[in-house]
PDB file of N, CA and C in Angstrom:
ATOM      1  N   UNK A   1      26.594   7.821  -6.962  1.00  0.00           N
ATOM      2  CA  UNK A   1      25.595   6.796  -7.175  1.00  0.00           C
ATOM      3  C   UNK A   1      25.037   6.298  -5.847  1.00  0.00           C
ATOM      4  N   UNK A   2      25.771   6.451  -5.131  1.00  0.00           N
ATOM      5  CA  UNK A   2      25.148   5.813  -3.239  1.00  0.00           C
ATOM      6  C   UNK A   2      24.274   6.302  -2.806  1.00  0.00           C
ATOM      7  N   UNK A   3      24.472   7.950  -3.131  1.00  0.00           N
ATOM      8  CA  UNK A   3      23.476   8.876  -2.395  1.00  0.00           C
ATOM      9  C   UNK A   3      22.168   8.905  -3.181  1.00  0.00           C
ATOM     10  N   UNK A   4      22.000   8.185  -4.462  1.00  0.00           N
ATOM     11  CA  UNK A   4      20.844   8.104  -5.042  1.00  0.00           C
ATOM     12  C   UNK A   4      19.877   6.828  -4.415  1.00  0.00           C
ATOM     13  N   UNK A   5      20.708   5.681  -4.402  1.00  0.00           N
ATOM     14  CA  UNK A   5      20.546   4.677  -3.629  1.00  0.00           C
ATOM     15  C   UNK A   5      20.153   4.847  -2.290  1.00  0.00           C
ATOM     16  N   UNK A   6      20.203   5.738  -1.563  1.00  0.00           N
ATOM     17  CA  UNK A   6      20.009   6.219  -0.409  1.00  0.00           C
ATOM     18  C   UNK A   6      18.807   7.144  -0.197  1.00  0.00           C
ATOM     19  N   UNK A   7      18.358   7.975  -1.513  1.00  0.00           N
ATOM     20  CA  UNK A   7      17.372   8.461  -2.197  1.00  0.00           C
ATOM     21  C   UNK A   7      16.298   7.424  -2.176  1.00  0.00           C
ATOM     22  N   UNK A   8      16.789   6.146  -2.648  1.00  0.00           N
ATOM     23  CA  UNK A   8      15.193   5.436  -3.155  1.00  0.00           C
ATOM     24  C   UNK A   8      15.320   4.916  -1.755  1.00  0.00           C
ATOM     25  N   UNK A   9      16.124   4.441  -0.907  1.00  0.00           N
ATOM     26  CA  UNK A   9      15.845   3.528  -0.018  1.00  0.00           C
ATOM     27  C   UNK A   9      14.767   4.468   1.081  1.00  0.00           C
ATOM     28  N   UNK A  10      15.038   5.498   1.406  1.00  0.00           N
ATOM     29  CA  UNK A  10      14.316   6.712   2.065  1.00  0.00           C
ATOM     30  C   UNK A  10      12.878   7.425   1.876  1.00  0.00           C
ATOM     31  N   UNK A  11      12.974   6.959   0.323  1.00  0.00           N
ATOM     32  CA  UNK A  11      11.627   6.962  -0.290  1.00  0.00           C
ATOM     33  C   UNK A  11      10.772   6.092  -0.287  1.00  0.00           C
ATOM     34  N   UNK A  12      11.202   4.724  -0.063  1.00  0.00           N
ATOM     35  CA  UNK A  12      10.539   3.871  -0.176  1.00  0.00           C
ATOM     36  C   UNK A  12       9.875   3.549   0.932  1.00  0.00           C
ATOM     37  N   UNK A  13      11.244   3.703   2.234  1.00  0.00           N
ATOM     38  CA  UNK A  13      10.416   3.905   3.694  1.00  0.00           C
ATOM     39  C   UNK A  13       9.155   4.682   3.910  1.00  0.00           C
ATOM     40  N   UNK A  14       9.697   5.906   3.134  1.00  0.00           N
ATOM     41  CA  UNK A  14       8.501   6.595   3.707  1.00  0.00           C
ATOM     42  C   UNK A  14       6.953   6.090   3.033  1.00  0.00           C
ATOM     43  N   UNK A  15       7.142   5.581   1.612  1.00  0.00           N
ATOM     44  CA  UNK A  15       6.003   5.299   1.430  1.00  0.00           C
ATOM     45  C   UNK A  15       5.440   3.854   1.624  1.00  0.00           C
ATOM     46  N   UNK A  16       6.242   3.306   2.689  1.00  0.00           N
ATOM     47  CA  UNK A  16       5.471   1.914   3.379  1.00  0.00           C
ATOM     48  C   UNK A  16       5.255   2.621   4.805  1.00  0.00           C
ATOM     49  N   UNK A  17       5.717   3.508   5.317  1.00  0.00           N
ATOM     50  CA  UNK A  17       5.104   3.958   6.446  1.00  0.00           C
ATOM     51  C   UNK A  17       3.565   4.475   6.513  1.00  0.00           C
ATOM     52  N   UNK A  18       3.563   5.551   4.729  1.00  0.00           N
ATOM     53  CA  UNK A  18       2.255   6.434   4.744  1.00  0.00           C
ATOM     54  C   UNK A  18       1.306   5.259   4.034  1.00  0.00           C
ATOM     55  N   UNK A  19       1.338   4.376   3.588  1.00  0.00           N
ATOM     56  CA  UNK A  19       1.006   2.847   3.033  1.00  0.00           C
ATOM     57  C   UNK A  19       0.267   2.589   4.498  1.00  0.00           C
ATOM     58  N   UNK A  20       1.311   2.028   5.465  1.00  0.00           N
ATOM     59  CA  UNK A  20       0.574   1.427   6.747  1.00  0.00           C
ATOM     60  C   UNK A  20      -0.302   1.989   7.352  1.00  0.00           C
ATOM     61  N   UNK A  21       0.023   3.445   7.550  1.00  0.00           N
ATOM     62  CA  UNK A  21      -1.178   4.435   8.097  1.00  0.00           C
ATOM     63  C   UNK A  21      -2.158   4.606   7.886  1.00  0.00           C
ATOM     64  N   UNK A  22      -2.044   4.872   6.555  1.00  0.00           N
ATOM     65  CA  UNK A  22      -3.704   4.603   5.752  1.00  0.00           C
ATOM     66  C   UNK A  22      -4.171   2.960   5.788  1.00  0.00           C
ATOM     67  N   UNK A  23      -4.131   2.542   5.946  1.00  0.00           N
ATOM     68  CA  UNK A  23      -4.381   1.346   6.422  1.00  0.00           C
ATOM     69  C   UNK A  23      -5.131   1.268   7.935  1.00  0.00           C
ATOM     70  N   UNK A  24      -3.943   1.626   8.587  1.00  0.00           N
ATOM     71  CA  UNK A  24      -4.644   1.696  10.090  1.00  0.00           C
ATOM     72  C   UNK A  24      -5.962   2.767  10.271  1.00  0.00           C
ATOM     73  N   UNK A  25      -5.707   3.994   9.472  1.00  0.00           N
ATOM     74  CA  UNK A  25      -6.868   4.707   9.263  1.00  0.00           C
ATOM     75  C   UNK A  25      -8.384   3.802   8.739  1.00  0.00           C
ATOM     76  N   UNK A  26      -7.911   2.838   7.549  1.00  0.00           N
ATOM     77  CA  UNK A  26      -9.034   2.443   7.440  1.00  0.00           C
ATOM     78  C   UNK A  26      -9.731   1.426   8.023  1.00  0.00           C
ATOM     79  N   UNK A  27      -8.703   0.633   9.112  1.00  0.00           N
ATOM     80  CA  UNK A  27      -9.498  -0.329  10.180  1.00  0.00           C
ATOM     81  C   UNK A  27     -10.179   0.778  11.479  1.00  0.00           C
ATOM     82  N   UNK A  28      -9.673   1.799  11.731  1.00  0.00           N
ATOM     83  CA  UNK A  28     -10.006   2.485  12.409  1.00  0.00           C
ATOM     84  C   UNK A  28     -11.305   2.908  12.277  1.00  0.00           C
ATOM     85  N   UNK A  29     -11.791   3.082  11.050  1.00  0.00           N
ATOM     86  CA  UNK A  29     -13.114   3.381  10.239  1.00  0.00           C
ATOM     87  C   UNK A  29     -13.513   2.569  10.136  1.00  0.00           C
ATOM     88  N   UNK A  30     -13.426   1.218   9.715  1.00  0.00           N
ATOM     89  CA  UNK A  30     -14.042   0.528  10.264  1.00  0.00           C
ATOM     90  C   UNK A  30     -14.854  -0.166  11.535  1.00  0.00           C
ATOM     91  N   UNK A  31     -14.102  -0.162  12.878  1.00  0.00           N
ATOM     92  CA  UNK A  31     -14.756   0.300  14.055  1.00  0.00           C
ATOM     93  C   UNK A  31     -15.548   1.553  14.561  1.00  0.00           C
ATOM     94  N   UNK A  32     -15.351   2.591  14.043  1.00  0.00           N
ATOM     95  CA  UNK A  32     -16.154   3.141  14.170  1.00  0.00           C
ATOM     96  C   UNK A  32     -17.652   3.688  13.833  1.00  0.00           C
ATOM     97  N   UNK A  33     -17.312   3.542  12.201  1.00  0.00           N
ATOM     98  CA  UNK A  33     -18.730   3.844  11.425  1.00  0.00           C
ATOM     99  C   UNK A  33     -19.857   2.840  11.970  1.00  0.00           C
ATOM    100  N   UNK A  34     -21.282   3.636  12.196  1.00  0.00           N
ATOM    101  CA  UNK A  34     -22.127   2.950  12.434  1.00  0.00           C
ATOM    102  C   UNK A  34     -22.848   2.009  11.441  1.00  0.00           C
ATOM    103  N   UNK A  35     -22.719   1.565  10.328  1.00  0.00           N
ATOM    104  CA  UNK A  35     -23.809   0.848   9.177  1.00  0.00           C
ATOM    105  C   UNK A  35     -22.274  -0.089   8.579  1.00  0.00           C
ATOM    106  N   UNK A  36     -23.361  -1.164   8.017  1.00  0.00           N
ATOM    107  CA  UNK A  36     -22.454  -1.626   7.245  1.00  0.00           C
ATOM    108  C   UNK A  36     -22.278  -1.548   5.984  1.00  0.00           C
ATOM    109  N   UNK A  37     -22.857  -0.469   5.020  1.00  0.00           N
ATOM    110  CA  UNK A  37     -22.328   0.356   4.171  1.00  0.00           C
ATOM    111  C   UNK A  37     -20.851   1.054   4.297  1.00  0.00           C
ATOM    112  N   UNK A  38     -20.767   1.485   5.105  1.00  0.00           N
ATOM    113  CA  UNK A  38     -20.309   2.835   5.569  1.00  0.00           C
ATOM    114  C   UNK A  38     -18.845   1.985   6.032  1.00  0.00           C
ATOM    115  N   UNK A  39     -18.980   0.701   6.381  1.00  0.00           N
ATOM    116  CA  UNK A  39     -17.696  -0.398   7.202  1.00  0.00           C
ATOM    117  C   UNK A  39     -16.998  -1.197   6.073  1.00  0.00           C
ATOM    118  N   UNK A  40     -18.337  -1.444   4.802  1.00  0.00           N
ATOM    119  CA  UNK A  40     -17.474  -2.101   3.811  1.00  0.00           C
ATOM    120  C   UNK A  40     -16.683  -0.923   2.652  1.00  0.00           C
ATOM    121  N   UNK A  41     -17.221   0.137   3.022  1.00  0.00           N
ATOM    122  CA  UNK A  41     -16.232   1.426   2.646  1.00  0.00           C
ATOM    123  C   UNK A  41     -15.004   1.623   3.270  1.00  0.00           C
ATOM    124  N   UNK A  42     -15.015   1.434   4.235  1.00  0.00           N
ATOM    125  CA  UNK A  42     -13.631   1.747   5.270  1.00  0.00           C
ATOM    126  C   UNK A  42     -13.239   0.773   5.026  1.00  0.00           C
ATOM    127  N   UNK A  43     -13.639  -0.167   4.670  1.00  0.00           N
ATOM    128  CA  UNK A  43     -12.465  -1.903   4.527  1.00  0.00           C
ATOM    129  C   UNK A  43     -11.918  -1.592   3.185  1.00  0.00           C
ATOM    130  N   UNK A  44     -12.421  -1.173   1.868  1.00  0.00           N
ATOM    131  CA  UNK A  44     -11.715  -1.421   1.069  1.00  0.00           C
ATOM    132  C   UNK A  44     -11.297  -0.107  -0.104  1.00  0.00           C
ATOM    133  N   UNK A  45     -11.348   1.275  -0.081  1.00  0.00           N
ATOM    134  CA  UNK A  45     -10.813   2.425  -0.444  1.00  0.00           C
ATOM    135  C   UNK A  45      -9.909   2.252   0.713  1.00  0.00           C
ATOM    136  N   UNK A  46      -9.448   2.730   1.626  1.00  0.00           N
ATOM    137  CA  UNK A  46      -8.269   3.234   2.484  1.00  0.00           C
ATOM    138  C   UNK A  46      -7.091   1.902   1.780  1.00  0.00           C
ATOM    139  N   UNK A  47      -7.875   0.524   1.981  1.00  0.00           N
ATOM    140  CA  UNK A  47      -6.851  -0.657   2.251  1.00  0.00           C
ATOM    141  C   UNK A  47      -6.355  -0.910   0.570  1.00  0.00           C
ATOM    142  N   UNK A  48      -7.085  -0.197  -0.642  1.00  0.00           N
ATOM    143  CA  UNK A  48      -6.622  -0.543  -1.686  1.00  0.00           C
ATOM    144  C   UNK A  48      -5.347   0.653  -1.705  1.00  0.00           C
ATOM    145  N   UNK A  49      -5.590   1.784  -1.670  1.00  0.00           N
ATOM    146  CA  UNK A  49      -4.436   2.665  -1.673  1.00  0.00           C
ATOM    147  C   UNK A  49      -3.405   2.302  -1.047  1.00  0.00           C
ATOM    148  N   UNK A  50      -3.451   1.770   0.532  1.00  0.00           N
ATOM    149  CA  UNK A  50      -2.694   1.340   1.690  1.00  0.00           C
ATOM    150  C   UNK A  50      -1.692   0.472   1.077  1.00  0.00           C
ATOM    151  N   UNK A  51      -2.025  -0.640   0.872  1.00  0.00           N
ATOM    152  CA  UNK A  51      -1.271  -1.907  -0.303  1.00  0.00           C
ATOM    153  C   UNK A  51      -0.629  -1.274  -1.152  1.00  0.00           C
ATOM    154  N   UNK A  52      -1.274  -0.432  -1.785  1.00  0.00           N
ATOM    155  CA  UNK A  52      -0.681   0.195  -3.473  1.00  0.00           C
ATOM    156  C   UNK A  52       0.733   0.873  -2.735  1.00  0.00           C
ATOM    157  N   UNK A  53       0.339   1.529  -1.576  1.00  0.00           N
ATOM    158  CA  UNK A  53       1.552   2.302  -1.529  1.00  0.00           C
ATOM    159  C   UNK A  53       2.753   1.449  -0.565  1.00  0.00           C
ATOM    160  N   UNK A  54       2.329   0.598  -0.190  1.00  0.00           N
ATOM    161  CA  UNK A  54       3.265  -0.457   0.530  1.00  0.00           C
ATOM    162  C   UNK A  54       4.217  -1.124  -0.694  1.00  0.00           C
ATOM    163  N   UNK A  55       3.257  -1.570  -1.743  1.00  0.00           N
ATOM    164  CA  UNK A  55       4.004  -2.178  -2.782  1.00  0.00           C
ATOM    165  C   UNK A  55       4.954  -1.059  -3.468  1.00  0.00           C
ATOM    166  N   UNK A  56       4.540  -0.171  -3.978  1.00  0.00           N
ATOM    167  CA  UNK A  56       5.271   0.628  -4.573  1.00  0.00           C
ATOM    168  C   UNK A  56       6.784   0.849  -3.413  1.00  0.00           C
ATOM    169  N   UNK A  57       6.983   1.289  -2.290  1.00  0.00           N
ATOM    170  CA  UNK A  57       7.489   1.237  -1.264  1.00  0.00           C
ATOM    171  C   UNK A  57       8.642   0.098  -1.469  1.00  0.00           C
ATOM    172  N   UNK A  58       8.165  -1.014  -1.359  1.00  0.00           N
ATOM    173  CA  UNK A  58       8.698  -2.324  -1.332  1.00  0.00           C
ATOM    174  C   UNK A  58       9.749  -2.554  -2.437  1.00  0.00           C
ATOM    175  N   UNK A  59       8.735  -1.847  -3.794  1.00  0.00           N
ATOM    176  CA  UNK A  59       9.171  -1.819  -4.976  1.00  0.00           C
ATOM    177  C   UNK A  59      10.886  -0.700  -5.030  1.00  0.00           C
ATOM    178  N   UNK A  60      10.698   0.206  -4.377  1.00  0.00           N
ATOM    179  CA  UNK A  60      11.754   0.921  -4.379  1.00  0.00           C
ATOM    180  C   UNK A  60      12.695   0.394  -3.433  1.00  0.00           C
ATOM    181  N   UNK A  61      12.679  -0.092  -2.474  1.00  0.00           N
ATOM    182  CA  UNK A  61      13.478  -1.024  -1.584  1.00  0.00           C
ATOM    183  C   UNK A  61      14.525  -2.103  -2.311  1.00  0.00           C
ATOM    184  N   UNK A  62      13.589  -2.778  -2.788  1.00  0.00           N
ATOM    185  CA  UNK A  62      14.344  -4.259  -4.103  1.00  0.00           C
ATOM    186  C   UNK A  62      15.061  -3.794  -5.011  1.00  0.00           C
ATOM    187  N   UNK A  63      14.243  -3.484  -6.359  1.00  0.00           N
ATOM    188  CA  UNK A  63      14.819  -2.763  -7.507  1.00  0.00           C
ATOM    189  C   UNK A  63      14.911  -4.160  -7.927  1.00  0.00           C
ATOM    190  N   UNK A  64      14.329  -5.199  -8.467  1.00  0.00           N
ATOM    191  CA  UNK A  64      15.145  -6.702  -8.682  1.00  0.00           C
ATOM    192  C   UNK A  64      13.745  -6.780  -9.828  1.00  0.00           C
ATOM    193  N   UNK A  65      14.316  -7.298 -10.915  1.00  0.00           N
ATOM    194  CA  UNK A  65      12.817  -7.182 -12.114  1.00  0.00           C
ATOM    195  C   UNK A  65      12.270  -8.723 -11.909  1.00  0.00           C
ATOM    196  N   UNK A  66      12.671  -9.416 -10.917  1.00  0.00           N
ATOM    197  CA  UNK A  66      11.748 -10.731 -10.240  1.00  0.00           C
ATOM    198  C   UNK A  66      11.169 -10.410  -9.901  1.00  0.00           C
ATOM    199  N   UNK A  67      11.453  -9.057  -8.642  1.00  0.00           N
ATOM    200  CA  UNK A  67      10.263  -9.059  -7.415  1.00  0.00           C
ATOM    201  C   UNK A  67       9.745  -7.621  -7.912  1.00  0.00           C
ATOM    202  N   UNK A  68       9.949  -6.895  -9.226  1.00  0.00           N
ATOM    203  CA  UNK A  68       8.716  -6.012  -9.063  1.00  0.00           C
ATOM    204  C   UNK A  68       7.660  -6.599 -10.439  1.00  0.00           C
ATOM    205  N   UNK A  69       7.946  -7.911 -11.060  1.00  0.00           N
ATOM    206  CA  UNK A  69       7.611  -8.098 -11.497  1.00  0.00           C
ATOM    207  C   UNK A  69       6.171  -9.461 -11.036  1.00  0.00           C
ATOM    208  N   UNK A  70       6.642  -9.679  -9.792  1.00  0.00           N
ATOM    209  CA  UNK A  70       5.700  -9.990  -8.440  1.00  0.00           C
ATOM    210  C   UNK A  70       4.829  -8.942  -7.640  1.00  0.00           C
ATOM    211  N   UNK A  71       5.847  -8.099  -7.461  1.00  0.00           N
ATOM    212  CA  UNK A  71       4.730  -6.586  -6.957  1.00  0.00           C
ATOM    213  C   UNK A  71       3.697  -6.379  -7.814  1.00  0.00           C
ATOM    214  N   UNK A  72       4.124  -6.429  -8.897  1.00  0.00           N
ATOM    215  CA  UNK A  72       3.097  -5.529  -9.945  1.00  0.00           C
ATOM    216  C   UNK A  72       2.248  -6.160  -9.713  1.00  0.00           C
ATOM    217  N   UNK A  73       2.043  -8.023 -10.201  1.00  0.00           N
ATOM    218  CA  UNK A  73       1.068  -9.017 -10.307  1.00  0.00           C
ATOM    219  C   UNK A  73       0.174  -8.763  -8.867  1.00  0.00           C
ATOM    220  N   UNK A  74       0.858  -8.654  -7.716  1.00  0.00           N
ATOM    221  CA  UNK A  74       0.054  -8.913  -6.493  1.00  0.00           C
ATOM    222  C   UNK A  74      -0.522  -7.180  -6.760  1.00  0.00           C
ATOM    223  N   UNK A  75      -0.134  -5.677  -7.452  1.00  0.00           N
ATOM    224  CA  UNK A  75      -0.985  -4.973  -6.987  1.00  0.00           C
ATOM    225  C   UNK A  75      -2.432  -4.869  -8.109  1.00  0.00           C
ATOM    226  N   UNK A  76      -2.048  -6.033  -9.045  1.00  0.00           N
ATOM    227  CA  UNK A  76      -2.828  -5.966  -9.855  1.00  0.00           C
ATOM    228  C   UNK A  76      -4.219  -6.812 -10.221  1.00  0.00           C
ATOM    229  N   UNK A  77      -4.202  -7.690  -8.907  1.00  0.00           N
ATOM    230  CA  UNK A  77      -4.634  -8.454  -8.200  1.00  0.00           C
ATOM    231  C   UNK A  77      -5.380  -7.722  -7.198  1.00  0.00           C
ATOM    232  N   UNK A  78      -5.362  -6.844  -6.507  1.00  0.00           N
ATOM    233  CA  UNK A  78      -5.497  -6.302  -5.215  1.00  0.00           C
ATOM    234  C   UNK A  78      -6.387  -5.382  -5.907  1.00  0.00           C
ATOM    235  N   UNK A  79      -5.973  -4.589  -7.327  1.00  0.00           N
ATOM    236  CA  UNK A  79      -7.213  -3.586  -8.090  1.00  0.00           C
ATOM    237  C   UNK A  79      -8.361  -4.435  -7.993  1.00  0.00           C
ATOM    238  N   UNK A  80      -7.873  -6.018  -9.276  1.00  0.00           N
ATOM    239  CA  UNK A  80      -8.890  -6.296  -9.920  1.00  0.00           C
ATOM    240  C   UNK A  80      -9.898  -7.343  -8.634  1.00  0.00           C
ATOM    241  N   UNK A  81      -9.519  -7.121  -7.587  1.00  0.00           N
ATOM    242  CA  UNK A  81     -10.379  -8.003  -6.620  1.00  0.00           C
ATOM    243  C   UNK A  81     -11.466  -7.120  -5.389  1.00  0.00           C
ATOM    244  N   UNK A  82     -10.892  -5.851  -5.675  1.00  0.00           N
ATOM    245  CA  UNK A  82     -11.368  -4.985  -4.488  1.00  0.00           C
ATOM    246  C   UNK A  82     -12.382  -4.735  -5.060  1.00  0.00           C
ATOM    247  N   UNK A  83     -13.866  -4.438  -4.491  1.00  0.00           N
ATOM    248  CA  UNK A  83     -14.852  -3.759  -5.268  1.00  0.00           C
ATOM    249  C   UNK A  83     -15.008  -2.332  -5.139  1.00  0.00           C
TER     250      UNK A  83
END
């Protein structure tokens, strides 16, 4: 049972690491693109996935039906607000 536990905890890292990246990818795009079409694109596709996969991440970290029952609300929040 540990080494499963050790399974999610490893998994979860990794997907708040690939979470943050895409993230930084999409501020990165944001400085760069020239228009501000093109900037309010880079602000909010990269940063909705980015979150999604931080939470999910987070979510495998806890395991506690308080706090994914808080995750969920905040990623469901983060859908219904992004345009």
């Amino acid at each position: 049972m540990n080494v499963w536990l050790q399974i999610l905890d490893t998994a979860g890292s990794l997907l708040v690491l690939l979470g943050a990246a895409i993230c930084l990818l999409g501020v990165i795009g944001m400085l760069r693109l020239p228009d501000v079409l093109s900037r309010s694109h880079a602000a909010t596709k990269p940063q909705t996935l980015g979150i999604l996969l931080v939470l999910a991440g987070v979510a495998l970290r806890l395991r506690s039906g308080m706090d994914l029952a808080t995750l969920s609300l905040i990623g469901f929040f983060q859908m219904l607000t992004g345009p």
